[in-house]
N, C-alpha and C. Protein backbone atom coordinates (compact mmCIF):
# COMPACT_ATOMS: atom_id res chain seq x y z
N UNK A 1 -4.64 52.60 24.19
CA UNK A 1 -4.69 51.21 24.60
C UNK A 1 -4.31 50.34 23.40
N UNK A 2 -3.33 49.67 23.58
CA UNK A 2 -3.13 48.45 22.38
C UNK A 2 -3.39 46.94 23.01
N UNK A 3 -4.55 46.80 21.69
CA UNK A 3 -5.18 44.93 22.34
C UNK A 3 -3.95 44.31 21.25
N UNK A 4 -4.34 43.22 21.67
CA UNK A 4 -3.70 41.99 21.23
C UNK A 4 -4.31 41.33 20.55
N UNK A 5 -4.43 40.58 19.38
CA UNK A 5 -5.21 39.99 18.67
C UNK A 5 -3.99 38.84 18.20
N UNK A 6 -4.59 37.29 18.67
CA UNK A 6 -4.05 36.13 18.71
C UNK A 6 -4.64 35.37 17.65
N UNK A 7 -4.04 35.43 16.53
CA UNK A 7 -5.03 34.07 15.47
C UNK A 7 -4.67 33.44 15.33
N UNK A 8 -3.25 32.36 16.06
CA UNK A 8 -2.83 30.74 15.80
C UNK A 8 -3.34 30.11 16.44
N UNK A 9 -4.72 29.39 16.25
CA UNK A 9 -5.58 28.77 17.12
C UNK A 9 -5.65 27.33 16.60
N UNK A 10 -4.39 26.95 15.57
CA UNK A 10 -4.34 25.54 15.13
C UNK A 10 -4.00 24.35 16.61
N UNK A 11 -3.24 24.95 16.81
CA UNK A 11 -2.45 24.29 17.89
C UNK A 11 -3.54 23.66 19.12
N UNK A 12 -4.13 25.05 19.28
CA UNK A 12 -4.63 25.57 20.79
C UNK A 12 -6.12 25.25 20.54
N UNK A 13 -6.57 25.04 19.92
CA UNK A 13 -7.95 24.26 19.69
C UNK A 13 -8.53 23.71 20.06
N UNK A 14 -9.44 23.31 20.14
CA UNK A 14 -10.23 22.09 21.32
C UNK A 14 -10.84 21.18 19.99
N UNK A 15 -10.54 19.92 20.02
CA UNK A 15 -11.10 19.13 19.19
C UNK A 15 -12.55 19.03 19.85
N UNK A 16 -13.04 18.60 17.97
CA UNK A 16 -14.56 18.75 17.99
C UNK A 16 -14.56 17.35 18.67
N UNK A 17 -15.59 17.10 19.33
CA UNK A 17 -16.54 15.54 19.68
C UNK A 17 -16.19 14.10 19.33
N UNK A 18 -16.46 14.65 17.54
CA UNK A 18 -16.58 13.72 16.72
C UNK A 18 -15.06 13.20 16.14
N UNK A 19 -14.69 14.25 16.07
CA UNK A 19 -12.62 14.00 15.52
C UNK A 19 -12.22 13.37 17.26
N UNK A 20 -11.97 14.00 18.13
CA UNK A 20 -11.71 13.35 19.63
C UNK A 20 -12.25 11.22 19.85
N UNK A 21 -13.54 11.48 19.40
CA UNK A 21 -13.21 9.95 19.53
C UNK A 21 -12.97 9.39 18.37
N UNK A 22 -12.73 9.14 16.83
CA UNK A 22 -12.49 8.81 16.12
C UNK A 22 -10.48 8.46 15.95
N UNK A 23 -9.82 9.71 17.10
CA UNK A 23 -8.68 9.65 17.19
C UNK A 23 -8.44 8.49 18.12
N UNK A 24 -9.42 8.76 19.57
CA UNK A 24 -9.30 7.69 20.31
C UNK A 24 -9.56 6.64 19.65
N UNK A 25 -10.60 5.81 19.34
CA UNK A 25 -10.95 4.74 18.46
C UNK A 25 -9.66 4.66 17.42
N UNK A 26 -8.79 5.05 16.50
CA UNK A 26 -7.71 4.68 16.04
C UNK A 26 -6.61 4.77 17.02
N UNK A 27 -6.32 5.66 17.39
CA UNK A 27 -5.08 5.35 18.58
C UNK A 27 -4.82 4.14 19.39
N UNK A 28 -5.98 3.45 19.74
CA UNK A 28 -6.29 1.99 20.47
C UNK A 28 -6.28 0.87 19.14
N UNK A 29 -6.63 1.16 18.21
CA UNK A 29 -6.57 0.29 17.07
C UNK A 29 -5.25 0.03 16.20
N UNK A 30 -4.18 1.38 16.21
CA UNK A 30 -3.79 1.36 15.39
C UNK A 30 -2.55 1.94 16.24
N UNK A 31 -1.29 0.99 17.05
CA UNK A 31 -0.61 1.36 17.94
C UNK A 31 0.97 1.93 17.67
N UNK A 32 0.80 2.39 16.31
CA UNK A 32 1.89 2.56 15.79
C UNK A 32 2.19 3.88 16.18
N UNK A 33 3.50 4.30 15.40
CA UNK A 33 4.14 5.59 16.22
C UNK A 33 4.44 6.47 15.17
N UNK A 34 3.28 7.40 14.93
CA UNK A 34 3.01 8.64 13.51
C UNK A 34 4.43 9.59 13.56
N UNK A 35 5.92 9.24 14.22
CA UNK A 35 6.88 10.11 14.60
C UNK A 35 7.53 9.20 13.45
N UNK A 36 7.49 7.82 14.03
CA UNK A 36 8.33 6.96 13.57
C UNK A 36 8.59 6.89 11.72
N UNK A 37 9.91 6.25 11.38
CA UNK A 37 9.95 6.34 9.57
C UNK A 37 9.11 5.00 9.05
N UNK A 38 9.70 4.12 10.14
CA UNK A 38 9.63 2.79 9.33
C UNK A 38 7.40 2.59 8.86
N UNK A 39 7.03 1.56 7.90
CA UNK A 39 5.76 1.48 7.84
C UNK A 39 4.64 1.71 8.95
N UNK A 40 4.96 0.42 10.26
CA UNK A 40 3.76 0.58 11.50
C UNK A 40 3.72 2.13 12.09
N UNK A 41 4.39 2.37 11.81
CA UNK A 41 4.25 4.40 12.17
C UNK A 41 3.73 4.95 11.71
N UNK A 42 3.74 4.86 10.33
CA UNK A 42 2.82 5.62 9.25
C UNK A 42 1.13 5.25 8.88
């Protein structure tokens, strides 16, 4: 029998509680676009 053993769990993660609303709470605050070059992105 060969298992599978998966350890890239960066991606696939479930944010903790505390990071989840702190993202929400900046995402609503801070409406810029983290893709974008110019400053309001960054």
């Amino acid at each position: 029998m060969c298992l599978l053993h998966y350890f890239d769990h960066n991606a696939t993660a479930p944010m903790s509680p505390v990071a989840r609303q702190v993202w929400m709470d900046a995402s609503q605050e801070l409406p810029g676009n983290p893709s974008s070059l110019h400053r309001i992105g960054s």
